[in-house]
Structure formats: C-alpha cells, structure tokens
Protein backbone atom coordinates (compact mmCIF):
# COMPACT_ATOMS: atom_id res chain seq x y z
CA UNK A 1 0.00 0.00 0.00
CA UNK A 2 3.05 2.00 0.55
CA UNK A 3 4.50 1.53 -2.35
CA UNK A 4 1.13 2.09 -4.32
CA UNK A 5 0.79 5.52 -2.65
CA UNK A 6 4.49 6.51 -3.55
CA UNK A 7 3.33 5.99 -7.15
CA UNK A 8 0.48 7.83 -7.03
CA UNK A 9 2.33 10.84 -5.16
CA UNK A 10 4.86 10.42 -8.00
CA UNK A 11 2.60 10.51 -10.77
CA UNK A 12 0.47 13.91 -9.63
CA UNK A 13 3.18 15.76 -8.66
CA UNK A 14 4.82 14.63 -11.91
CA UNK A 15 1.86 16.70 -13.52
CA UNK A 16 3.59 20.23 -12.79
CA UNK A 17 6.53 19.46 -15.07
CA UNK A 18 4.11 18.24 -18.52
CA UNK A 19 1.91 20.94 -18.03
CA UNK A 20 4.86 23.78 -17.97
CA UNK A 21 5.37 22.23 -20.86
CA UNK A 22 1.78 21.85 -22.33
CA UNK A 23 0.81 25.95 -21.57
CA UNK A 24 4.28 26.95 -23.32
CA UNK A 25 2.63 28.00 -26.36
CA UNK A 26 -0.84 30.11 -24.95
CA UNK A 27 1.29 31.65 -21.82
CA UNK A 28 3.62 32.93 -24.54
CA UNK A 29 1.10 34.31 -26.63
CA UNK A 30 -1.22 35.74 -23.59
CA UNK A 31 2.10 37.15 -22.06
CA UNK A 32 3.20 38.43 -25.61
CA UNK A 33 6.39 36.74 -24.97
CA UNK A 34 8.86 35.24 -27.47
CA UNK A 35 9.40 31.10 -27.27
CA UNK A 36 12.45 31.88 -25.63
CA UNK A 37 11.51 33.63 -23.11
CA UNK A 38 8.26 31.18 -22.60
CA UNK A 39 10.96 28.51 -22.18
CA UNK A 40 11.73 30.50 -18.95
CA UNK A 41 9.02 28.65 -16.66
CA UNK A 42 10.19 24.98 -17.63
CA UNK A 43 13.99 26.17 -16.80
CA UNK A 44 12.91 27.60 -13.64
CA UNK A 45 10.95 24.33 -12.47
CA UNK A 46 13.59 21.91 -13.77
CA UNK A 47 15.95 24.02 -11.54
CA UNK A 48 13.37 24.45 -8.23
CA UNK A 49 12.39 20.66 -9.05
CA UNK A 50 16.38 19.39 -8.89
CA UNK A 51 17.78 22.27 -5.91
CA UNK A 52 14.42 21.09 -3.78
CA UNK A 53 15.36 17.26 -3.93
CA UNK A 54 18.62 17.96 -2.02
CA UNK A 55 16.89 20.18 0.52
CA UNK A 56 13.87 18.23 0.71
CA UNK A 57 16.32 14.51 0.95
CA UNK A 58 18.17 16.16 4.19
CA UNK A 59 14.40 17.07 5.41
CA UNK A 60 13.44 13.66 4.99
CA UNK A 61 16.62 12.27 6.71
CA UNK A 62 15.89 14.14 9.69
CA UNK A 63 12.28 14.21 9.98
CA UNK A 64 10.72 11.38 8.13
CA UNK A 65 8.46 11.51 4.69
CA UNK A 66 5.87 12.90 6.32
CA UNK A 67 7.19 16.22 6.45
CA UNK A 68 8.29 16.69 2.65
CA UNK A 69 4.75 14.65 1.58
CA UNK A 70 2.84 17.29 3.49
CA UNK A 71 4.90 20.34 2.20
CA UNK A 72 4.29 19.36 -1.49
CA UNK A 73 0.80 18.04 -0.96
CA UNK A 74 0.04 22.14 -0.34
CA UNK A 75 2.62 23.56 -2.10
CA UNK A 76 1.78 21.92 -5.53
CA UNK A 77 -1.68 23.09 -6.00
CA UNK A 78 -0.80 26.65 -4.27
CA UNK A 79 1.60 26.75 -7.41
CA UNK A 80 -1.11 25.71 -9.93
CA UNK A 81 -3.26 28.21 -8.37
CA UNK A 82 -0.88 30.84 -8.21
CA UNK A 83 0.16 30.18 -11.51
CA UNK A 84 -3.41 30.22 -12.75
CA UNK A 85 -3.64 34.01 -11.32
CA UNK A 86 -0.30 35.43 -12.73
CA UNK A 87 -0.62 38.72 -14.09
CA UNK A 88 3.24 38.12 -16.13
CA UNK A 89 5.19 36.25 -17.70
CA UNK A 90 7.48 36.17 -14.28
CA UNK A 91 4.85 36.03 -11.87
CA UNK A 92 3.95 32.62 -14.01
CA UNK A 93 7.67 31.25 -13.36
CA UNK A 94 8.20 32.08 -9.96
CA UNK A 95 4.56 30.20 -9.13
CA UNK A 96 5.82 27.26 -11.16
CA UNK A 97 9.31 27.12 -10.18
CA UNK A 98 9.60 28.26 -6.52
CA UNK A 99 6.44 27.12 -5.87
CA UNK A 100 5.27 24.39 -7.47
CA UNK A 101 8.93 22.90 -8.29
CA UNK A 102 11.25 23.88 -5.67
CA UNK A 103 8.45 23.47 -2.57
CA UNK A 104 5.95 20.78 -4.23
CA UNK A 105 7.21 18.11 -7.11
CA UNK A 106 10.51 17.96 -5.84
CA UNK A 107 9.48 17.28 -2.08
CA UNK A 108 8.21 13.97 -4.07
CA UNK A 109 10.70 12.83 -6.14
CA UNK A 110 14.10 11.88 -4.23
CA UNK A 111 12.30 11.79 -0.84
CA UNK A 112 10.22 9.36 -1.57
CA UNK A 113 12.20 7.49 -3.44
CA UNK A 114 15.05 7.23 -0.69
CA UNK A 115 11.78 6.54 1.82
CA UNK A 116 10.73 3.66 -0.43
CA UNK A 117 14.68 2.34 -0.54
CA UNK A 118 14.34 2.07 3.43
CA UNK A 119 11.07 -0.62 2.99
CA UNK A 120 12.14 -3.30 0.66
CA UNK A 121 15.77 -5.30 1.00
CA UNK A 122 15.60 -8.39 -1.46
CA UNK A 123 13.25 -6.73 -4.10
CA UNK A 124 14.48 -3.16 -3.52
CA UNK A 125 15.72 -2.32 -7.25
CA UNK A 126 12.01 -3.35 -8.28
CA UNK A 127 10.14 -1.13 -5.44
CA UNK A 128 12.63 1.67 -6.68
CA UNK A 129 11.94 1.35 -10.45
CA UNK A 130 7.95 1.11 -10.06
CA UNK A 131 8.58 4.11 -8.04
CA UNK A 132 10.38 6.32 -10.11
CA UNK A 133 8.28 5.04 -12.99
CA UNK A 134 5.73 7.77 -12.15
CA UNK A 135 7.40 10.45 -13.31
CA UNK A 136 7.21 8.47 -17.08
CA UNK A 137 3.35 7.60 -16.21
CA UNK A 138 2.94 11.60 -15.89
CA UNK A 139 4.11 12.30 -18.88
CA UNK A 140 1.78 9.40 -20.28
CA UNK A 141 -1.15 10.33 -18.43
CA UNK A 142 -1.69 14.35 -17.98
CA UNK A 143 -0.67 16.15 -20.95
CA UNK A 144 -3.74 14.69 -23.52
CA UNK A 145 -6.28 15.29 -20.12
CA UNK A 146 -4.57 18.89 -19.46
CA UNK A 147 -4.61 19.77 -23.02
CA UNK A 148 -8.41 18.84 -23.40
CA UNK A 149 -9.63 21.05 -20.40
CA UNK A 150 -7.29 23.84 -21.75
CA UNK A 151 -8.90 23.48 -25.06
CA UNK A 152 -12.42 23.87 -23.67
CA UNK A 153 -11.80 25.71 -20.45
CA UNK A 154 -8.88 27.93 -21.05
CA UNK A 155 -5.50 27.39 -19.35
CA UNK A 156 -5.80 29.87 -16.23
CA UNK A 157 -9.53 27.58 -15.29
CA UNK A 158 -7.42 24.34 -15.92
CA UNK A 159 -4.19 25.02 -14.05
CA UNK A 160 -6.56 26.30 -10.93
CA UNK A 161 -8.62 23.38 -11.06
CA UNK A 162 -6.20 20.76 -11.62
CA UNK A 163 -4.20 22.76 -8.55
CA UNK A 164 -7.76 21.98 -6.17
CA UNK A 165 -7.78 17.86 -7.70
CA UNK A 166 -3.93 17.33 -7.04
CA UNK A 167 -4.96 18.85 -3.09
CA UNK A 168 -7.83 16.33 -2.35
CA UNK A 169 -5.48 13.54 -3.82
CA UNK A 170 -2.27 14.04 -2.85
CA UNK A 171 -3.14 15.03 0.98
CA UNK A 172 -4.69 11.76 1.70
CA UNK A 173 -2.29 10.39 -0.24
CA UNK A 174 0.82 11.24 2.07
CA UNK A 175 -0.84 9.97 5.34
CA UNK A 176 -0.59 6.53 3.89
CA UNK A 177 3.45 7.22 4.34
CA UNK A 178 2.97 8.33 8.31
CA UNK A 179 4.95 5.14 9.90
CA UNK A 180 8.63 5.61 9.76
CA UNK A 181 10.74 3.00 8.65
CA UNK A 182 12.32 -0.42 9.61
CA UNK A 183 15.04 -0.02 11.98
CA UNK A 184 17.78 -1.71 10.01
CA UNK A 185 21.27 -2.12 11.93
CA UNK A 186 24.38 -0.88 9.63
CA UNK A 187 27.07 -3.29 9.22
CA UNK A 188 30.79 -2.48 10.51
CA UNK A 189 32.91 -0.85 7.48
CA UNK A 190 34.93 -4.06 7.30
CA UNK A 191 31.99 -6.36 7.39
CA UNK A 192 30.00 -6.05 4.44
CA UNK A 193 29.58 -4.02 1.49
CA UNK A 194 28.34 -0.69 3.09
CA UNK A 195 31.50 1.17 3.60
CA UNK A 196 30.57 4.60 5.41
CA UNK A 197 34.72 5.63 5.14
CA UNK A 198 36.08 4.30 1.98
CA UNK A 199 33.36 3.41 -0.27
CA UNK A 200 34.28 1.67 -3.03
CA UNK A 201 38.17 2.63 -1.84
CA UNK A 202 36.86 5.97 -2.06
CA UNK A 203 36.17 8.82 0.14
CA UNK A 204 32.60 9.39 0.79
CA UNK A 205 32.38 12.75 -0.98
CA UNK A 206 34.91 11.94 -3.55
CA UNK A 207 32.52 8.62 -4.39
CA UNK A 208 29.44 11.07 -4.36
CA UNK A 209 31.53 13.08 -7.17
CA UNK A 210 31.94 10.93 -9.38
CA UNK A 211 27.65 9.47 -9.13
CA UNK A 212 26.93 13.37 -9.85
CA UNK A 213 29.33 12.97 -12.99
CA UNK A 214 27.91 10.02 -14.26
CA UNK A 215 24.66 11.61 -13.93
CA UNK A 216 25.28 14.54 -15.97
CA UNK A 217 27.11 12.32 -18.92
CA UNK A 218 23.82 9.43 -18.73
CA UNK A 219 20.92 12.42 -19.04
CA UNK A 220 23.03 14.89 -21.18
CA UNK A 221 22.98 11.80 -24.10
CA UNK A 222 19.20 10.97 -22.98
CA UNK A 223 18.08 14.07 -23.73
CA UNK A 224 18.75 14.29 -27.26
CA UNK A 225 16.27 12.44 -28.28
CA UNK A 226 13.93 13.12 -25.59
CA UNK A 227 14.20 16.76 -26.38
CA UNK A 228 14.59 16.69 -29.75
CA UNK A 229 12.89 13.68 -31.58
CA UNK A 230 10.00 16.20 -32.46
CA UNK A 231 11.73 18.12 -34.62
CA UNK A 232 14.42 15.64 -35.53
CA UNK A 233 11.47 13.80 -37.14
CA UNK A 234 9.73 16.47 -38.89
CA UNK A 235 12.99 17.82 -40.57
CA UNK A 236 13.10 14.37 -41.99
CA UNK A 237 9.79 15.79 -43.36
CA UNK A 238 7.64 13.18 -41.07
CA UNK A 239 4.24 15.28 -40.05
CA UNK A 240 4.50 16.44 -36.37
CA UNK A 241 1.65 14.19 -35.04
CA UNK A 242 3.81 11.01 -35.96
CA UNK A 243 6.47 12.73 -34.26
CA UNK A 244 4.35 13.31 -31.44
CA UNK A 245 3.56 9.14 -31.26
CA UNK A 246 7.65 8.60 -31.20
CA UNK A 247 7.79 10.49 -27.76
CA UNK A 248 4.95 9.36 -26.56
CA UNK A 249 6.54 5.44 -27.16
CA UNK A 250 10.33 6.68 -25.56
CA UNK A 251 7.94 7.33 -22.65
CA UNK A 252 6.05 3.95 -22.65
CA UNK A 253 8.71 1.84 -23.20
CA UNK A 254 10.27 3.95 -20.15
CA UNK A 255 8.01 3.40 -18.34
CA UNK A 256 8.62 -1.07 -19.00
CA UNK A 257 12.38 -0.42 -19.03
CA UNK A 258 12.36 0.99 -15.17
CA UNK A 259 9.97 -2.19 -13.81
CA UNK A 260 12.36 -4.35 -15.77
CA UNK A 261 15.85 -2.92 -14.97
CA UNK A 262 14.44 -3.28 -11.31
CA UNK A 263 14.29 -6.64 -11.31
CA UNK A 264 17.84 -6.87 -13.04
CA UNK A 265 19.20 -4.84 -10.25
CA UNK A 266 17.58 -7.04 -7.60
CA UNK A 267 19.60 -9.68 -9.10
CA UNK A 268 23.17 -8.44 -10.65
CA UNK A 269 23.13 -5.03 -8.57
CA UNK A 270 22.83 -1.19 -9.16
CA UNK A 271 26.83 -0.76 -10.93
CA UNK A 272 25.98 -3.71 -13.16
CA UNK A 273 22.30 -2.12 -14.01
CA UNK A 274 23.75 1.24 -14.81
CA UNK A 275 26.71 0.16 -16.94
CA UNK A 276 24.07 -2.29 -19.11
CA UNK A 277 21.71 0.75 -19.45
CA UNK A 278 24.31 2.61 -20.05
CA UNK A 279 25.81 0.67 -22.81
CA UNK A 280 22.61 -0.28 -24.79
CA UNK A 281 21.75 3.70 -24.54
CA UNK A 282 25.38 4.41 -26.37
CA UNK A 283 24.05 1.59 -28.84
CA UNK A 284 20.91 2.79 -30.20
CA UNK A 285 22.15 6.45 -30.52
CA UNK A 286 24.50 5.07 -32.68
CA UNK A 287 21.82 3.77 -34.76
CA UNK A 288 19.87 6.74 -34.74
CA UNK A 289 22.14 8.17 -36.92
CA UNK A 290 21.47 5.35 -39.56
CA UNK A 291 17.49 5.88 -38.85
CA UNK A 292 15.67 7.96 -41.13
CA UNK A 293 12.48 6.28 -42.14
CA UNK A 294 9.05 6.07 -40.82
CA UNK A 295 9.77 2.70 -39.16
CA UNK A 296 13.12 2.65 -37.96
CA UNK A 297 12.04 5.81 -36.31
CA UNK A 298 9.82 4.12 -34.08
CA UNK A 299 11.74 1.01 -33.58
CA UNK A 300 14.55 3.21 -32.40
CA UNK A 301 12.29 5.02 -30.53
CA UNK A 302 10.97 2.17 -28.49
CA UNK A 303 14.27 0.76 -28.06
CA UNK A 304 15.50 3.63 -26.40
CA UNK A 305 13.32 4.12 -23.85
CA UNK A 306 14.04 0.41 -23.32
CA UNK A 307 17.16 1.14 -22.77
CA UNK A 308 17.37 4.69 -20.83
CA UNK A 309 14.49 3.76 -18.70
CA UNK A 310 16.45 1.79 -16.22
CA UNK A 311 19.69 4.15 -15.85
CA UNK A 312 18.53 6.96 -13.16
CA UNK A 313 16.83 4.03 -10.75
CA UNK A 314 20.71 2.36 -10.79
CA UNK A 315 21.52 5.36 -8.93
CA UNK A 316 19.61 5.19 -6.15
CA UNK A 317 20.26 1.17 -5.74
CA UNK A 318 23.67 2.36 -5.35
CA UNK A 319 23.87 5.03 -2.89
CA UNK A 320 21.93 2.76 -1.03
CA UNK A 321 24.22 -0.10 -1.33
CA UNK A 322 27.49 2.13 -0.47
CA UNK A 323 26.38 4.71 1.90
CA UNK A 324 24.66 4.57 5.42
CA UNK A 325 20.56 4.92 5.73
CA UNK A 326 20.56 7.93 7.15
CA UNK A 327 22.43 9.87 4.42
CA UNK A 328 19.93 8.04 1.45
CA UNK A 329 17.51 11.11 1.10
CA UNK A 330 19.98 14.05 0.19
CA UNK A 331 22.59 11.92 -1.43
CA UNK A 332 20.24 10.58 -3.84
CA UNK A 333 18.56 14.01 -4.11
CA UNK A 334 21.62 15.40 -5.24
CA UNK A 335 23.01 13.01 -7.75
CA UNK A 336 19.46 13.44 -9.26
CA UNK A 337 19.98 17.03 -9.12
CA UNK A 338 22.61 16.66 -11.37
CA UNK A 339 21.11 14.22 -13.52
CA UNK A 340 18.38 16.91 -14.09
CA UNK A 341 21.29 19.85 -15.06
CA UNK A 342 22.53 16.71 -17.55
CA UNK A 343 18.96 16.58 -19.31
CA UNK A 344 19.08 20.80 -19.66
CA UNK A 345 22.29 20.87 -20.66
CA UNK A 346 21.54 18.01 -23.09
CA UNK A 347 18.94 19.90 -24.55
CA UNK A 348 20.52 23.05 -25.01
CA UNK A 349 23.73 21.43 -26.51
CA UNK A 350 21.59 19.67 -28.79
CA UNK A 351 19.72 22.60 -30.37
CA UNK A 352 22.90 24.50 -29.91
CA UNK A 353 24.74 22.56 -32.58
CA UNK A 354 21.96 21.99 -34.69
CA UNK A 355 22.14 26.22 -34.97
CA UNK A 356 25.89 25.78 -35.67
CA UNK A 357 25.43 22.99 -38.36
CA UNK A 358 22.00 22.69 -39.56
CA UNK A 359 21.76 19.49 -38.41
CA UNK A 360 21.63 16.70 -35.90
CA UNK A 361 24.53 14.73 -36.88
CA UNK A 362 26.68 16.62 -34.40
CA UNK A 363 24.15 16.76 -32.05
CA UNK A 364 23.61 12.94 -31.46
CA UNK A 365 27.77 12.53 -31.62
CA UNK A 366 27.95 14.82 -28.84
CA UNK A 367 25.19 12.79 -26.93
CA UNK A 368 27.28 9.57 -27.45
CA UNK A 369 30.27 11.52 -25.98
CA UNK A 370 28.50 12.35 -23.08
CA UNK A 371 27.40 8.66 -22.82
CA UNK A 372 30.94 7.51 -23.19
CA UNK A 373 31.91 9.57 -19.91
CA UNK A 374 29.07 7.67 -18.08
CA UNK A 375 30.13 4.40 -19.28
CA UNK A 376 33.72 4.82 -17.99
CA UNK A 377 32.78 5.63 -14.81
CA UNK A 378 30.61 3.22 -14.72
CA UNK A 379 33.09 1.10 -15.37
CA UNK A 380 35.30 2.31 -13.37
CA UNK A 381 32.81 1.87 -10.23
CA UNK A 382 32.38 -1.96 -11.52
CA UNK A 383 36.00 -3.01 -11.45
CA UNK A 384 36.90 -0.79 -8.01
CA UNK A 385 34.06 -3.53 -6.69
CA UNK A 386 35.21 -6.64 -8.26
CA UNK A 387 38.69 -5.80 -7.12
CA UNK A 388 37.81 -5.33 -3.27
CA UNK A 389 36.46 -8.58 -1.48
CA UNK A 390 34.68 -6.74 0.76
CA UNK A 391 32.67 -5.07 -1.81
CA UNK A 392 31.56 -8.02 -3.90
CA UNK A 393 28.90 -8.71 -2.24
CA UNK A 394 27.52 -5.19 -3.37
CA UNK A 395 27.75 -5.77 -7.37
C-alpha cells in the first residue's frame, strides 16, 4: 500500500513538469512573450524541481516523509493556483518554479524514493523502479487530459482546477506514508559491502563526485532524443503528429524499461544495471544516426526508452548499497539534481549545434560523448568492486 501511494504521489506531482510544458505556447502568446523567453518557466521548475530534492532529501533524513509529503501536498496546487492568477510572464515562473517545483514536485521525487529504498531489502531495485516510474506515467497520463480542459476551459480555469484535484489527492495520499521506517542495523565498514569511510576505496564525498558525474554524462545523451525527436522527425519531413507518437513510445517503453531494470538490479546489482543501461543507450544512438524512415524511427524510438528507462533508478540502488541509511535522502537528491542539469544541458547542446550545423549529426555525436563519460565511470565503479572482497557482495 506503501509503495502504491508513492506511485500515485509520484505521478500527480509529476503533472507540474508536462503541463509547464503543455501551456508553453498560450502563456507565450497571452504574455506576448517570445518562445524563448516562454521557455523561462520549464527552466525555472527543472531548476526548483532538482535544488528542492537535495533540501527536501536532508528534510526527509531528519524528519521522516511525512514532512516533505505534506509540504508538497500544499505547495503543488498553491503553485497551480498561483500560476493560474499570474498577471506576467514572471509572476507565471516564480509560481511554477519556486512554488510548485522547488516546494511541491521535488518534495516527491528523491524523498520518496530514498523513503521507499528504506522498505524493501531483497526486491528493492524493483520497489525503486515502479517508483520512479511515475514520473514516465505523468508524462503518459496528464498532458492529452490537461490539453483537453485547456482546449475547452482555457489554461488559467485548468491550471486552478487541476491545482484543487492534485490537493484532495495528494493530501490523503501522504498519510498513507505516516509510519517511519524499519530499523535496520548498519554493518561495521569491514563487514559487508556498506563502507561509510572508503566506499568503493573511495572517500565518501569523492565517491558522491563521481555518481553526480555520471549523472550529468547518462541524461546529457538521454536528452537528445527526448528533447529533440519532435523536430528531428519532422525535418526528416515526417508530419508532427507522428512525431508526437515517437515520444509518446520513448515514454512507454520507459516506463517497462524501469519495472524491468528493477528486477535486473535485484539480481546483478545497481553498478551492473547502470553500466548495461548505459551501454545499450550508447548503442541505439549510434543507430539513430542510420534511422531515417518512418519505421526505424519508431523502432529506435521504443528501443530507447528500453534502454534509458532503467539508468537513473541504478543510482539510487547504489547510494543505497554504499552509503549509510541515514544519508539516502539528500545523497540521492543530489546526484538526481545533477542528472536533471545533464537533461538541460543536453537539450541546449543539442539545439545548440543543430544552430551551428543545420543538423543533428553533431548533435547525437555529442550525446554519445556524453554517454561515453558515463560508461567509464561506470566502469570504473564496476571493477573498483570486483577488485575489493569486501565489496563483492555489493555488485
């Protein structure tokens, strides 16, 4: 029941981040604002939504889930509301991205997903991928219902209404989330694969370093085509509601690629999980470049959300497997922070050197670049743990 209510927390809060996206175009015509500058709200929320999962994971450590559940179960809608009152363009970004990103989504994302580590032991990397999966099932779910309402109702009526729904079910949501976790007793350093000194033969923070730079490398290649298959497809001169379909099947095969990768983890552990997804992610954007029909378009498009789906769980399945409980919440809020600053990044690169060179050639060979930096360290990570006996255990 726990679990279930995780998912549902994940998947309404995950709603603030789609429909940023979804009231891009009327905001920016309302506002008289260029696309540019109506890009501003999404920046601001991916920033609130990343900063707040740090701040909100060393809440969590200290106080529970309870706190963070309750702060976003009020904040959210009070950002949808405020949002749905803004007189500018910049009253509309600080409602979305202090408010409803910084305060509410992100007081659900790496909080609960560190609560949620705490819960299950042999079928943890399954409990964190149906977890995490929500943020996919948003992206599934509430843009065609958000788009509908704004159609009929107008964005400002939708955004305040969808503010009061995501208060009557997120609130009862979070007190399913009230009891505090297992006591689980940490084992000495030398004992067992949790290594609160040398992790990994590593310091602690040096360790954390070097999950933050994997992160950026795995979601800077990710979001090339997650960012840009839209228009990657209709400059092959494919109409934009086929387009459309080929994000909307990276998301459901996301969606199957975190339930699966958690049960690989469960069995062959979070470094092995991440260097696979890894890998198979370098693979298919090297086929992209090959892709340019109708079909292979999709094929490649379902293939890699099979492949990138299972990546960001591996990180939590590994701070969890080399660093004490009580630090889970902020360490895995941060490497997710900059997992989040890999996908902007990504994204801007992308369109960067498509403006340079007219095309996405470049683009997807920088993305494989990036992904080469995340398979190293993955790499890296995997041998470290192969080559210590007291870490094996761990892999």
């Amino acid at each position: 029941m726990r679990l279930i209510a995780a998912l549902l927390l994940m998947t309404v809060s995950g709603s603030a981040m789609y429909g940023v996206i979804v009231v891009l175009k009327p905001v920016g015509l309302e506002f008289g604002a260029s696309r540019g500058a109506s890009s501003l709200p999404y920046m601001l929320f991916m920033l609130g939504f990343g900063a707040g999962g740090v701040v909100f994971g060393r809440v969590a450590d200290r106080f529970g889930i309870m706190v963070p559940a309750l702060i976003a179960s009020f904040a959210l809608p009070a950002g949808f509301a405020a949002a749905s009152n803004a007189a500018t363009l910049w009253q509309f970004s600080v409602a979305m991205g202090l408010i409803a990103g910084f305060l509410g989504a992100s007081a659900t994302f790496a909080p609960i997903v560190s609560d949620i580590s705490h819960w299950f032991v042999r079928r943890r990397g399954l409990a964190l991928g149906i977890v995490i999966s929500g943020t996919y099932i948003a992206g599934a779910v509430w843009p065609p219902i958000l788009q509908h309402f704004i159609d009929s109702n107008g964005w400002r009526d939708t955004f305040f209404g969808f503010g009061v729904f995501a208060l009557c079910v997120m609130l009862p949501l979070s007190l399913f989330l009230y009891r505090k976790p297992p006591a689980v007793p940490e084992p000495a350093p030398a004992s067992g694969p949790l290594e609160p000194r040398r992790p990994l033969g590593f310091s602690a923070a040096g360790l954390q370093r070097l999950l933050c730079a994997a992160g950026v490398g795995c979601c800077a290649a990710m979001a090339m085509p997650q960012v840009h298959i839209v228009p990657y497809a209709t400059d092959l001169g494919f109409a934009p509601a086929r387009a459309a379909e080929m994000l909307s099947l990276m998301l459901g095969f996301g969606i199957v690629s975190r339930l699966t990768s958690g049960w690989i983890s469960d069995r062959i552990g979070g470094l092995n999980t991440l260097l696979l997804g890894s890998f198979l992610q370098a693979c298919v954007l090297a086929a992209f470049l090959t892709g340019d029909t109708l079909v292979a378009l999709y094929l490649l498009s379902a293939a890699f959300g099979l492949s990138q789906g299972g990546i960001v769980p591996s990180y939590a399945m590994i701070v969890r497997t080399y660093f004490p409980p009580g630090e889970a919440g902020w360490r895995i809020g941060t490497v997710f922070l900059f997992t989040i600053v890999g996908m902007a990044l990504g994204g801007w690169m992308a369109g960067a050197l498509y403006d340079l060179t007219g095309s996405y050639t470049v683009s997807f060979l920088n993305a494989i670049a990036f992904n080469a930096m995340n398979m190293a360290i993955a790499a890296k990570l995997l041998k470290r743990a192969k080559t210590r006996p007291e870490a094996l255990a761990a892999v």
